[in-house]
C-alpha atoms as a PDB file:
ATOM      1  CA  UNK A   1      14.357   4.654   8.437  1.00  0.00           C
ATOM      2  CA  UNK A   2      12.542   5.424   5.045  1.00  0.00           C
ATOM      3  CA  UNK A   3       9.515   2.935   4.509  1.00  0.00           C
ATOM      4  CA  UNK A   4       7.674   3.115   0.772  1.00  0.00           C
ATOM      5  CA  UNK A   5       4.292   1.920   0.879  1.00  0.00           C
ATOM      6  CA  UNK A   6       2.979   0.844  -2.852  1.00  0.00           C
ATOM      7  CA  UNK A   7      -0.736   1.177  -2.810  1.00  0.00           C
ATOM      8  CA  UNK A   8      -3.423  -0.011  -5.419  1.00  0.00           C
ATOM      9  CA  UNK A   9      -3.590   2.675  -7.822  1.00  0.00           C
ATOM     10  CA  UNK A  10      -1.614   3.077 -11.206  1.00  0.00           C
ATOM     11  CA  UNK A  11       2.682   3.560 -10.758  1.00  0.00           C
ATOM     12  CA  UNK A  12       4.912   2.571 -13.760  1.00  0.00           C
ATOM     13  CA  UNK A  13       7.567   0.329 -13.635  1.00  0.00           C
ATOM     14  CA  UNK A  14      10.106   3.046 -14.434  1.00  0.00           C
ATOM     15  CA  UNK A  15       9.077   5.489 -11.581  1.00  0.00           C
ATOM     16  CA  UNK A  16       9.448   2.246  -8.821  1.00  0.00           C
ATOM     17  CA  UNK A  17      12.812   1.580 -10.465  1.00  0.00           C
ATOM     18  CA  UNK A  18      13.928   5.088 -10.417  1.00  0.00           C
ATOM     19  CA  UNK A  19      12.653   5.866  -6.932  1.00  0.00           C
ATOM     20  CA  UNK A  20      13.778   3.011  -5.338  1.00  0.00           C
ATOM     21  CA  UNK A  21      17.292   3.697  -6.911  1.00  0.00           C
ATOM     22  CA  UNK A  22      17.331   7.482  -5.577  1.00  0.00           C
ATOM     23  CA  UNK A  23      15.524   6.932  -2.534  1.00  0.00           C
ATOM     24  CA  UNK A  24      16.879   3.309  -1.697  1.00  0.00           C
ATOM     25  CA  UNK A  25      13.995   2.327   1.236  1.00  0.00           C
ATOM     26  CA  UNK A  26      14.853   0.302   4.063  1.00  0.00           C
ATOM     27  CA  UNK A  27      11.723  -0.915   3.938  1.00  0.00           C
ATOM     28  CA  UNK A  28       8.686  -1.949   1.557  1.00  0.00           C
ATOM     29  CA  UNK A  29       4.943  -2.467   2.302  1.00  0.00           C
ATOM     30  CA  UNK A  30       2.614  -3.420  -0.442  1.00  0.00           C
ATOM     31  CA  UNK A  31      -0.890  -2.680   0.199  1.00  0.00           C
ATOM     32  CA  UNK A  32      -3.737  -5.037  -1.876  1.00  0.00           C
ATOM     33  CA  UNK A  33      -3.426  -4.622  -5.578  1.00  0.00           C
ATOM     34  CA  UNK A  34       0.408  -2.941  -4.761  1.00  0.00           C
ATOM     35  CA  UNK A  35       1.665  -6.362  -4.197  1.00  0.00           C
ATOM     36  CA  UNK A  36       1.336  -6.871  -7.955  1.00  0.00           C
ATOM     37  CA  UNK A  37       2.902  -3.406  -8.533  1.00  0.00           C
ATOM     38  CA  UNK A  38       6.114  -4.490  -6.399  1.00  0.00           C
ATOM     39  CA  UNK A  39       6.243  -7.956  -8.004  1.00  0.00           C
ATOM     40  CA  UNK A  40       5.971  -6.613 -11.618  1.00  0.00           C
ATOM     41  CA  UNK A  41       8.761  -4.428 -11.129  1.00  0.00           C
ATOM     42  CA  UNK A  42      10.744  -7.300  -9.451  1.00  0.00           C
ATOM     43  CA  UNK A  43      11.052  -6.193  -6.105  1.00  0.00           C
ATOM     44  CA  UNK A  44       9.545  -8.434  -3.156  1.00  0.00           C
ATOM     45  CA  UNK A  45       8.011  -6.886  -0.521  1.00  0.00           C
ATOM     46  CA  UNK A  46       8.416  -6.929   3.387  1.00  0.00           C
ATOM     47  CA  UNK A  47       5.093  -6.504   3.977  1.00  0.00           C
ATOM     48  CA  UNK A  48       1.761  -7.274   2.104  1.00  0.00           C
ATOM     49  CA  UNK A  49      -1.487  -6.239   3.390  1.00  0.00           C
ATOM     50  CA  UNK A  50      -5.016  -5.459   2.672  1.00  0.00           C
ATOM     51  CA  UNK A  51      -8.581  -6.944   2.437  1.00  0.00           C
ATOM     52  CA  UNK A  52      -7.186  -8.114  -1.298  1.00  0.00           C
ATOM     53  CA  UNK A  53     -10.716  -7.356  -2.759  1.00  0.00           C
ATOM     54  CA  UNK A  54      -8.777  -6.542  -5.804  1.00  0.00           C
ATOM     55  CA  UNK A  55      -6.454  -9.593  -6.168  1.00  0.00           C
ATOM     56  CA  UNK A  56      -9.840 -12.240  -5.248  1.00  0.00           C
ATOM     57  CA  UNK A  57     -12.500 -12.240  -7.360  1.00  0.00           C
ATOM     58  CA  UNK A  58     -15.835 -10.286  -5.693  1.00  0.00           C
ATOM     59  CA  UNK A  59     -18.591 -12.782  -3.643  1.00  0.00           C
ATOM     60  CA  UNK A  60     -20.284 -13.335  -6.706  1.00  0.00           C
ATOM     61  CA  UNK A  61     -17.081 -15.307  -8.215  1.00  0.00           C
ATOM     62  CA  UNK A  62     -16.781 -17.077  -5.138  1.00  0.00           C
ATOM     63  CA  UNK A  63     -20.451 -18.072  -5.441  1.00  0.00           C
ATOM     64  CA  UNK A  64     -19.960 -19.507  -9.337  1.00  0.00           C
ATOM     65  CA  UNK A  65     -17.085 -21.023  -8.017  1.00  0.00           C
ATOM     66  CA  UNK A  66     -18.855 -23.052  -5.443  1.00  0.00           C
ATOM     67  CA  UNK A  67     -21.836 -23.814  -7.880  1.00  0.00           C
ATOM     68  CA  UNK A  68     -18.822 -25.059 -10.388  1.00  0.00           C
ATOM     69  CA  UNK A  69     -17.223 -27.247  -7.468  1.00  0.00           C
ATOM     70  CA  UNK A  70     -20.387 -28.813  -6.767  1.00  0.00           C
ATOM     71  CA  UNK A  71     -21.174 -28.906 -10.599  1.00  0.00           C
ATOM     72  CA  UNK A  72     -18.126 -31.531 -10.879  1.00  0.00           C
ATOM     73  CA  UNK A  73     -18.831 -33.452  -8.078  1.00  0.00           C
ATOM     74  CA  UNK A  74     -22.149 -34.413  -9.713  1.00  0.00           C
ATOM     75  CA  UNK A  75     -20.526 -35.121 -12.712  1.00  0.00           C
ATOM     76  CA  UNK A  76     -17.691 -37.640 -10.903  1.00  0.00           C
ATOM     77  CA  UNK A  77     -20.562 -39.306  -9.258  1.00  0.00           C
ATOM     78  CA  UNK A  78     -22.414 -39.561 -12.814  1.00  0.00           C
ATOM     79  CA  UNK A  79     -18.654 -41.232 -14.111  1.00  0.00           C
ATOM     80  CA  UNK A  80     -18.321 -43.460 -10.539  1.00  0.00           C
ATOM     81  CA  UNK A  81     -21.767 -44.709 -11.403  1.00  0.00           C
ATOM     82  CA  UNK A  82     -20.274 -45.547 -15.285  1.00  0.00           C
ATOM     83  CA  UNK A  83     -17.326 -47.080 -14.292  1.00  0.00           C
ATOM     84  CA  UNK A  84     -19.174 -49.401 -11.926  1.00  0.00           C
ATOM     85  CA  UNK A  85     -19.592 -51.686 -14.753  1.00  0.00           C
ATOM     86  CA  UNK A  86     -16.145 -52.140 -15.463  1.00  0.00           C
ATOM     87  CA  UNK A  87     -13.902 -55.494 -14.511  1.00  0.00           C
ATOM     88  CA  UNK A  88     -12.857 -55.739 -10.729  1.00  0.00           C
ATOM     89  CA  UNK A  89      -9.067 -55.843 -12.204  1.00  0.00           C
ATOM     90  CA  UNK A  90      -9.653 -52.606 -13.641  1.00  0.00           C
ATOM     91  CA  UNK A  91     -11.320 -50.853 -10.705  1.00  0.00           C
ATOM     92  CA  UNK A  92      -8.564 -52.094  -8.671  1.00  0.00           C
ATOM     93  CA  UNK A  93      -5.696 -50.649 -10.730  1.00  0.00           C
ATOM     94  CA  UNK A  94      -7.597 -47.297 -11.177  1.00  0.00           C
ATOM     95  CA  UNK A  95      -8.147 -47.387  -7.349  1.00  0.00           C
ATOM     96  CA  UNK A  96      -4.654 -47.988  -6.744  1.00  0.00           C
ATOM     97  CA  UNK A  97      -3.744 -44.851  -9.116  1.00  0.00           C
ATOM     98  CA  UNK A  98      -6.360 -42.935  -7.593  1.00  0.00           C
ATOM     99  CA  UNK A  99      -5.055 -43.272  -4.047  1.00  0.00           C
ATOM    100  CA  UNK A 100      -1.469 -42.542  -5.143  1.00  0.00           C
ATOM    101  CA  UNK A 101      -2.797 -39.199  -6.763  1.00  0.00           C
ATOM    102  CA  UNK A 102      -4.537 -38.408  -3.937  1.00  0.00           C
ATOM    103  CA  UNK A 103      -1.511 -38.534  -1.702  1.00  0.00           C
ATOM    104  CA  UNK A 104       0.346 -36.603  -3.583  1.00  0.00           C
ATOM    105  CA  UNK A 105      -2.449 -33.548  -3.960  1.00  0.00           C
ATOM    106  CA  UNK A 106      -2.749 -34.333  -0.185  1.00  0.00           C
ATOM    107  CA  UNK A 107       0.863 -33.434  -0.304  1.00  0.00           C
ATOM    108  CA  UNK A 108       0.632 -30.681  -2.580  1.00  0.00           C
ATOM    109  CA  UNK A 109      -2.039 -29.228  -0.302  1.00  0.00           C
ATOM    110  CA  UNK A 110      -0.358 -29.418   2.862  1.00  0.00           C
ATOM    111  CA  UNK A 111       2.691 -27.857   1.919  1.00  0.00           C
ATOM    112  CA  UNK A 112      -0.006 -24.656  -0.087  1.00  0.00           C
ATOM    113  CA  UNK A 113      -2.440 -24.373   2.843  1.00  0.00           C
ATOM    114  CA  UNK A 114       0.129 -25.634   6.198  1.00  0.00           C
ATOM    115  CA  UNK A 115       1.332 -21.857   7.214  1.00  0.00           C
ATOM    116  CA  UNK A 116      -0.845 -19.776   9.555  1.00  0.00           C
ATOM    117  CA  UNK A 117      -1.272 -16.201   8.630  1.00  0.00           C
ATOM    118  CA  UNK A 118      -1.462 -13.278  10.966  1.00  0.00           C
ATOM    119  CA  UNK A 119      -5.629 -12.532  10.004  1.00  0.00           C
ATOM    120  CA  UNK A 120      -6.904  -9.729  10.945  1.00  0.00           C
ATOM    121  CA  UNK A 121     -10.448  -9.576  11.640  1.00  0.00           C
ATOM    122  CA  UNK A 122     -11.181 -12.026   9.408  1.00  0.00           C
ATOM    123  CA  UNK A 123      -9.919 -15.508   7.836  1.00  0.00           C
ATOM    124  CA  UNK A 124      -7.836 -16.389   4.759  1.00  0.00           C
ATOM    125  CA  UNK A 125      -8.366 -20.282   4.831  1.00  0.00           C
ATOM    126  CA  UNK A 126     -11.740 -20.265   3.234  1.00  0.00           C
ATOM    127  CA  UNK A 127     -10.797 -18.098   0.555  1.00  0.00           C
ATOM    128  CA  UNK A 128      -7.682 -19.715  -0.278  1.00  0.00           C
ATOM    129  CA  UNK A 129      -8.927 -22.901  -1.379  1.00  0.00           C
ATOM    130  CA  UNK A 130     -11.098 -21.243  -3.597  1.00  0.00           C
ATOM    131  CA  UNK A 131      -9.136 -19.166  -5.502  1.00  0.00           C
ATOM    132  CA  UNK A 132      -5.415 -20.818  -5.810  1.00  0.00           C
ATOM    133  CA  UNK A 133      -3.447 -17.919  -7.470  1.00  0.00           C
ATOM    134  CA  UNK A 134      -4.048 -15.321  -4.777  1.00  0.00           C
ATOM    135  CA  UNK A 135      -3.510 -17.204  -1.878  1.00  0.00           C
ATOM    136  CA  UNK A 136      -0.564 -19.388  -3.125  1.00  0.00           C
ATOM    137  CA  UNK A 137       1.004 -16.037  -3.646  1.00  0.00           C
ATOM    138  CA  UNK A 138       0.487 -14.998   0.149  1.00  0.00           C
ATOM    139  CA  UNK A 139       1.263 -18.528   1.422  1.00  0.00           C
ATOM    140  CA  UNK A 140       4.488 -18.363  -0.545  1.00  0.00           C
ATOM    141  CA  UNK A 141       5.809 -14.589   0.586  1.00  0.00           C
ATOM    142  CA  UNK A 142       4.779 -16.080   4.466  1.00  0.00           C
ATOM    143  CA  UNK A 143       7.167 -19.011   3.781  1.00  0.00           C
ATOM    144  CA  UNK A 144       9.983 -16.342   3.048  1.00  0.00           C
ATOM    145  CA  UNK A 145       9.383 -14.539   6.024  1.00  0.00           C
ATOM    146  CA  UNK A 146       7.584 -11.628   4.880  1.00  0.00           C
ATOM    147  CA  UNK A 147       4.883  -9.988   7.012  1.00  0.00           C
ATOM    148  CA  UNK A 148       1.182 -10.750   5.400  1.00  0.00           C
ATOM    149  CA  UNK A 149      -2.105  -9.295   7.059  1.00  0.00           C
ATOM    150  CA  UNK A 150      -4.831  -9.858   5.768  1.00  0.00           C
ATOM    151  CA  UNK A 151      -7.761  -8.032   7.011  1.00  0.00           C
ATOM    152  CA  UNK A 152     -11.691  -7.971   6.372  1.00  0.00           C
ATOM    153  CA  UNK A 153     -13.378  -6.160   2.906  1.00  0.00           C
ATOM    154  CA  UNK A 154     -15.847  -4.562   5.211  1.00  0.00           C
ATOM    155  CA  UNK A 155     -13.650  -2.781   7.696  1.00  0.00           C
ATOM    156  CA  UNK A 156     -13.707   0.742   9.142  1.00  0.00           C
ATOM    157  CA  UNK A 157     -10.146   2.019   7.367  1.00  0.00           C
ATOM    158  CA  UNK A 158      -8.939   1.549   3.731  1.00  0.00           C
ATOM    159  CA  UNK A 159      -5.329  -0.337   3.622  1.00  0.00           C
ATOM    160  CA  UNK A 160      -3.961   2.494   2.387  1.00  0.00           C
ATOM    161  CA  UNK A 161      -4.326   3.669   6.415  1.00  0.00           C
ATOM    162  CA  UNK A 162      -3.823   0.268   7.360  1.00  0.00           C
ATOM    163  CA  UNK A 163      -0.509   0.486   5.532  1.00  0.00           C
ATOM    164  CA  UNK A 164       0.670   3.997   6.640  1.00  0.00           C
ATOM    165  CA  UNK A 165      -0.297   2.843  10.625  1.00  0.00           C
ATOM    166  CA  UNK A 166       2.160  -0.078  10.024  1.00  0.00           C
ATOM    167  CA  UNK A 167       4.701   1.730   8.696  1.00  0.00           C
ATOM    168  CA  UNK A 168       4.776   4.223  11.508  1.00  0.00           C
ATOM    169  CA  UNK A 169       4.671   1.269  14.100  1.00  0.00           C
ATOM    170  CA  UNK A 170       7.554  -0.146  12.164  1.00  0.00           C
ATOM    171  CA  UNK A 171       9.529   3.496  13.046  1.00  0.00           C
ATOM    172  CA  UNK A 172       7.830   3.727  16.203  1.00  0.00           C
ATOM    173  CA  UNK A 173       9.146   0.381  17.507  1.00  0.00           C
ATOM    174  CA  UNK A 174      12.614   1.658  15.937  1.00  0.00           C
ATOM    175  CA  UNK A 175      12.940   5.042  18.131  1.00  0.00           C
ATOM    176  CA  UNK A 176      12.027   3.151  21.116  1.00  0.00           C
ATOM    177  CA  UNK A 177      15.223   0.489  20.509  1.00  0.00           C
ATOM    178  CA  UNK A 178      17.349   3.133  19.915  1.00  0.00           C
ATOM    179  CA  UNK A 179      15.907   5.732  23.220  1.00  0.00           C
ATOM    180  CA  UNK A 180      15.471   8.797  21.154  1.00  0.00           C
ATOM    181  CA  UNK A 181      11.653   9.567  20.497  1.00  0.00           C
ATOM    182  CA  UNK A 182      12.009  13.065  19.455  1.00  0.00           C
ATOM    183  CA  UNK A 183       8.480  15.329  19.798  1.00  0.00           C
ATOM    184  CA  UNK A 184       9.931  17.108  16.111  1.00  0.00           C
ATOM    185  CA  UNK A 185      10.888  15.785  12.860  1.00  0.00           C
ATOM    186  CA  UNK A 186      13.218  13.199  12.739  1.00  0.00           C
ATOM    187  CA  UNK A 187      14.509  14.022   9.021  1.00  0.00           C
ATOM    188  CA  UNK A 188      16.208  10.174   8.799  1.00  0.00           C
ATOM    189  CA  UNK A 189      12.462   8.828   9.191  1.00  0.00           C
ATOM    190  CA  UNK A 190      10.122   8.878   6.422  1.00  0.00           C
ATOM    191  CA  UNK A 191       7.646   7.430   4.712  1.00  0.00           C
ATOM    192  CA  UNK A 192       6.450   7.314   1.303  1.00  0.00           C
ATOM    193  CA  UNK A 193       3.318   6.533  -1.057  1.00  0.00           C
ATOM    194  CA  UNK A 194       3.549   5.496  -4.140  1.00  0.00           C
ATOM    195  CA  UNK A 195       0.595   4.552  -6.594  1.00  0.00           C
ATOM    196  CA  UNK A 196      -1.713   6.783  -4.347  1.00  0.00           C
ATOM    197  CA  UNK A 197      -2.636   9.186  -7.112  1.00  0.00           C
ATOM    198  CA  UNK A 198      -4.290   7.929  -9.803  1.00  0.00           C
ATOM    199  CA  UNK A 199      -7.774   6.263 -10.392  1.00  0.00           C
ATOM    200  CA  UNK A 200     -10.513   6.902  -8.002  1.00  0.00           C
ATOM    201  CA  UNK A 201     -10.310  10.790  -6.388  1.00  0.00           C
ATOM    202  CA  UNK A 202     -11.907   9.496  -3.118  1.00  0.00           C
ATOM    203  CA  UNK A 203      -9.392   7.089  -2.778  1.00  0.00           C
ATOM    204  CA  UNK A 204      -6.603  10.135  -3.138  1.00  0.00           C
ATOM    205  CA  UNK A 205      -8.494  12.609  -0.746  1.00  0.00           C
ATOM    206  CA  UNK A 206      -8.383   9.435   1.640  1.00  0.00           C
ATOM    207  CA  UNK A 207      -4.798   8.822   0.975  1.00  0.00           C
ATOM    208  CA  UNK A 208      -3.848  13.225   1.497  1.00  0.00           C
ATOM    209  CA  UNK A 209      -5.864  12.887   5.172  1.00  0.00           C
ATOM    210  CA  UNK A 210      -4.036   9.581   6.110  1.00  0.00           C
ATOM    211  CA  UNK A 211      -0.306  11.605   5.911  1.00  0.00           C
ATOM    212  CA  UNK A 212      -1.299  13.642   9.211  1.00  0.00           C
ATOM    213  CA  UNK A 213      -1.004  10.006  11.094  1.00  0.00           C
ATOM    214  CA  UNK A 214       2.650  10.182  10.539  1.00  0.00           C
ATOM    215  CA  UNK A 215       2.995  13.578  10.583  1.00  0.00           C
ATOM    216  CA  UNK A 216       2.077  14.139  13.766  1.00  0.00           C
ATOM    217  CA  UNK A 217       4.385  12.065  15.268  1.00  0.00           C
ATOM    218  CA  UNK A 218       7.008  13.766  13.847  1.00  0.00           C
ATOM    219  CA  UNK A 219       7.471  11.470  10.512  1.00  0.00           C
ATOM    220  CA  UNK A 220       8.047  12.816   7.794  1.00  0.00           C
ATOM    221  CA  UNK A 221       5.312  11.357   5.216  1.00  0.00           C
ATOM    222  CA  UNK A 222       4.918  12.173   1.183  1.00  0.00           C
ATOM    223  CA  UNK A 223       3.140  11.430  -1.719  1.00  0.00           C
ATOM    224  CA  UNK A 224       4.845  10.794  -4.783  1.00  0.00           C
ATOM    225  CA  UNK A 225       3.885  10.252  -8.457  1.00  0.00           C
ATOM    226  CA  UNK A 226       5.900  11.242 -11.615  1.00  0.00           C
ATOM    227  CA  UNK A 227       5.417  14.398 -11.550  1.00  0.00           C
ATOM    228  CA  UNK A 228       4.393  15.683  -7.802  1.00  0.00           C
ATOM    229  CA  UNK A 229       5.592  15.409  -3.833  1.00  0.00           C
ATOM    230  CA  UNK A 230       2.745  15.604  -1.486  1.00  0.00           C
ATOM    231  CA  UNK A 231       3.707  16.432   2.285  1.00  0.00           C
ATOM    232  CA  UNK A 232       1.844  18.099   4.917  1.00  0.00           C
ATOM    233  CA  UNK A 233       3.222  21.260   7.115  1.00  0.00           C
ATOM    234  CA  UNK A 234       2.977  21.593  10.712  1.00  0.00           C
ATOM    235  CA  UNK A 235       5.550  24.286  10.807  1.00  0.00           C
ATOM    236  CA  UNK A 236       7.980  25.943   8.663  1.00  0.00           C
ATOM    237  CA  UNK A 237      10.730  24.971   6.186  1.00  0.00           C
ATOM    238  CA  UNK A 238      13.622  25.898   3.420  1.00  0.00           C
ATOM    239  CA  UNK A 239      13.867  24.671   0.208  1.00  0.00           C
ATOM    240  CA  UNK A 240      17.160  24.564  -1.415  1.00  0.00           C
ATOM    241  CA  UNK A 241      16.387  25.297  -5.417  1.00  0.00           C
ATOM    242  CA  UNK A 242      18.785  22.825  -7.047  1.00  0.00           C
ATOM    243  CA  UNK A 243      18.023  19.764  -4.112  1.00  0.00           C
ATOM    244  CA  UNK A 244      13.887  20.544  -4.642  1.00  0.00           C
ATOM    245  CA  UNK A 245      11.643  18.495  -6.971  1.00  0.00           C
ATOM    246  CA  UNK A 246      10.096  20.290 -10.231  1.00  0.00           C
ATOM    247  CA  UNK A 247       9.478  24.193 -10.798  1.00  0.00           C
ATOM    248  CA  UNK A 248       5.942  24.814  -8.576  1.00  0.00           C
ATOM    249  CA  UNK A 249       5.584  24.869  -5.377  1.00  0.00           C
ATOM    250  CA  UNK A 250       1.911  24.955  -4.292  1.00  0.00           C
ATOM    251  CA  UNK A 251       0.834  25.850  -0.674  1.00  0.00           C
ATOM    252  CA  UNK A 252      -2.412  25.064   0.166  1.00  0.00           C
ATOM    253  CA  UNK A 253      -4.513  25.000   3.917  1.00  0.00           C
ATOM    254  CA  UNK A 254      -5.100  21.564   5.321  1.00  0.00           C
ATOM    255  CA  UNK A 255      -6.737  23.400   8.732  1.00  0.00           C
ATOM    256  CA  UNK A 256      -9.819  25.911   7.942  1.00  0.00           C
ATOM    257  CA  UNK A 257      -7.368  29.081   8.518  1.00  0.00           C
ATOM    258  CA  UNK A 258      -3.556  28.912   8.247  1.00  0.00           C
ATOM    259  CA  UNK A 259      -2.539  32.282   9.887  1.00  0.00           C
ATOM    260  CA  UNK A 260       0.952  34.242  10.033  1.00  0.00           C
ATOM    261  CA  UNK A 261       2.427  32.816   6.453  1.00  0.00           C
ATOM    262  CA  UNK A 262       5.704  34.179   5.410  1.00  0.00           C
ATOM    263  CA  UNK A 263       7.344  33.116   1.596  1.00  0.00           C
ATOM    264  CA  UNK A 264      10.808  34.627   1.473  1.00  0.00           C
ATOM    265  CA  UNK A 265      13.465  33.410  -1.584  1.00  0.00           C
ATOM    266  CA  UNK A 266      10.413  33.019  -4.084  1.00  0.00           C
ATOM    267  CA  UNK A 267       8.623  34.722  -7.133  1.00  0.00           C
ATOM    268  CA  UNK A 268       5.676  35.261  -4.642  1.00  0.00           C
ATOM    269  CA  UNK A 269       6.647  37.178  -1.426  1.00  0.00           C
ATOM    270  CA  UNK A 270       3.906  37.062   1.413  1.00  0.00           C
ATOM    271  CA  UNK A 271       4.390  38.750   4.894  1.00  0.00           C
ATOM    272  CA  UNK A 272       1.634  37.611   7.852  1.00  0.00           C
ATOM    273  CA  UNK A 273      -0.509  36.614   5.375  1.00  0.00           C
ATOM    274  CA  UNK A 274      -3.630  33.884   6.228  1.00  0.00           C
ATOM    275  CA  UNK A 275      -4.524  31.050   4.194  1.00  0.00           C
ATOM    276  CA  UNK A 276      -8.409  29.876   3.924  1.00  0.00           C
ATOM    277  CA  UNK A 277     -10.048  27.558   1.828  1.00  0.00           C
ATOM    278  CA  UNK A 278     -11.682  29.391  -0.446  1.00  0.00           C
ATOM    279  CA  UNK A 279      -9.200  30.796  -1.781  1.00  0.00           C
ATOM    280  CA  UNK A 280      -6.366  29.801  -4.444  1.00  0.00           C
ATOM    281  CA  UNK A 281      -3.544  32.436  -3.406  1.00  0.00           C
ATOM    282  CA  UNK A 282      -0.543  29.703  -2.862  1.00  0.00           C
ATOM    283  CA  UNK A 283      -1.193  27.907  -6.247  1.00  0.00           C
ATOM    284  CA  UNK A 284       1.947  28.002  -8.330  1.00  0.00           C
ATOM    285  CA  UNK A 285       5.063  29.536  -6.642  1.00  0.00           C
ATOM    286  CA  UNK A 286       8.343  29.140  -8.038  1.00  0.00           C
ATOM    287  CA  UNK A 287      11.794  29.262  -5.883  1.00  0.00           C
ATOM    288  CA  UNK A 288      13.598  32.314  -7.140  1.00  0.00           C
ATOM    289  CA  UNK A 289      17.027  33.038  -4.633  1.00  0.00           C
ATOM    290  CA  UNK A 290      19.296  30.010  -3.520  1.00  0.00           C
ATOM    291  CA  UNK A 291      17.447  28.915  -0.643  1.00  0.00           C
ATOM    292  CA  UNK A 292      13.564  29.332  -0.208  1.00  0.00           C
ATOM    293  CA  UNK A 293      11.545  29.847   3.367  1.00  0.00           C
ATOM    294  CA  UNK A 294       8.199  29.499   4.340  1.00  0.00           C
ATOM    295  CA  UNK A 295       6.913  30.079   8.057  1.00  0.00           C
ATOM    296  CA  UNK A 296       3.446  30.473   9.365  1.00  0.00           C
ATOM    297  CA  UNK A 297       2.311  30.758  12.720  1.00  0.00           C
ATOM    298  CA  UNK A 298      -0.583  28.523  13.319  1.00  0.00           C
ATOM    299  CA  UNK A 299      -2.821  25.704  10.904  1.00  0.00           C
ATOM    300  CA  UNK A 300      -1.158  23.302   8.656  1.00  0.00           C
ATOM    301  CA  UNK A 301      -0.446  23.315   4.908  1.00  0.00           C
ATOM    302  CA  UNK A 302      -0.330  20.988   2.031  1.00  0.00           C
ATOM    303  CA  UNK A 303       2.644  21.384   0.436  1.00  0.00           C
ATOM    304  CA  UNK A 304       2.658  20.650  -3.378  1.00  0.00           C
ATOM    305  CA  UNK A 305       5.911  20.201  -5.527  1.00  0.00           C
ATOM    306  CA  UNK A 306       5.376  20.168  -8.814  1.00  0.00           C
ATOM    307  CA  UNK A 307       6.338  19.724 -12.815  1.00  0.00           C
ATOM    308  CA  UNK A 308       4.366  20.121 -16.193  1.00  0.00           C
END
């Protein structure tokens, strides 16, 4: 199964619509702002969730919104009071519109607000009648049938994580129907992050660490943006020149030490060589013979293919 998760940060329209043409996912999970991300490039997700602290307004938006609410209620009471002096005909016929209109927002607002989320940790309903774009949106991918958690802003994991964790109970759940939970890579399972590059560098080391969930369960997990593949190595692998992405390959240590490394079939050559972190030795490589090879013995490495 191959599951793309779209995440918050920047990914053009062209790179979705190219990658989901070459890669053609089983599956898509949009976390927070990515929902927006899937929609604009026309594609509906399976799955949206997140805290959607960037699709609501912040508490202080909430809190003018409130103040505005109650701001208009003073001023219908000020135009109740006015009207008072009016004919009883007329009050009658503008009660009799009134109570019509209110059925039909009734309506309108049972049909917005009558679908019960999954919530995690936390609760859409007061939210949603606060800010109506936002939550229509997640009432109206619910009605379809898609999968919508919606979790806390102040939580212990970013939804990035949250997204990656569903996505591997997603394949998870999938191994177990089929009775083959294999303890190495499973090269027809993978998962992919798009949009988890750009913007905010915390957010991108955060995004690097969460691939070892997957990967150590034997998923296959990457990092894509226009012009790099992100993976993480627990042991070795060949690269086929004309099937790999761009002209560098970078190596670089996840672990403290990574001990034993062998590069056969590129520019570089190393033979039982150890990787540390402060040092930039596996920067830059370029696939030279047919087929490329790298082995190591112990640690695990980020593996970086790139293009200028």
């Amino acid at each position: 199964m191959k599951i793309a998760i779209v995440c918050a940060g920047p990914c053009h329209r062209a790179f979705l619509h190219e990658f989901r043409k070459n890669k053609k996912p089983d599956y898509f999970i949009a976390a927070d702002r990515g929902l927006l991300t899937c929609l604009d490039a026309g594609i509906t997700p399976d799955c949206v969730l997140g805290d959607y602290d960037s699709l609501f307004p912040d508490s202080e938006d909430l809190e003018r919104a409130e103040e505005k609410t109650s701001a208009d209620s003073g001023r219908t009471e000020e135009k109740t009071s006015a009207d008072s002096g009016r004919t009883e005909e007329e009050s009658l016929a503008d009660s009799e519109r009134t109570e019509e209109e209110s059925s039909a927002d009734s309506g309108r607002e049972d049909e917005k607000f009558s679908v019960n989320l999954e919530i995690e940790g936390g609760k859409l309903s007061a939210l949603s009648r606060k800010i109506e774009y936002p939550a229509d949106l997640l009432e109206k991918l619910n009605r379809e049938g898609k999968r919508v958690l919606v979790y806390p802003a102040r939580k212990d994991f970013s939804d990035s994580e949250a997204a990656v964790r569903e996505a591997v109970r997603i394949i998870m759940d999938a191994r177990q129907k089929a009775d083959s939970i294999p303890e190495t890579t499973d090269v027809s399972d993978e998962i992919y992050l798009l949009g988890a590059t750009g913007g905010r560098l915390d957010h991108f080391l955060a995004n690097l660490a969460v691939l070892m969930i997957p990967t150590k369960l034997g998923i296959k997990a990457w990092i894509l943006n226009e012009k790099n593949r992100i993976t993480l190595l627990r042991e070795g692998c060949s690269l086929e020149k004309k099937h790999t992405f761009g002209k560098y390959v970078s190596l670089i240590p996840y672990t403290d030490e990574v001990t034993g490394v062998v590069l056969k079939g590129f520019r570089y050559l190393l033979d039982g060589h150890t990787f540390t972190r402060d040092n930039t030795l596996g920067l830059s490589n370029e696939i030279e013979d047919e087929i490329a090879e790298i082995s190591f013995e112990s640690g695990i490495l980020i593996m970086i293919l790139s293009m200028d």
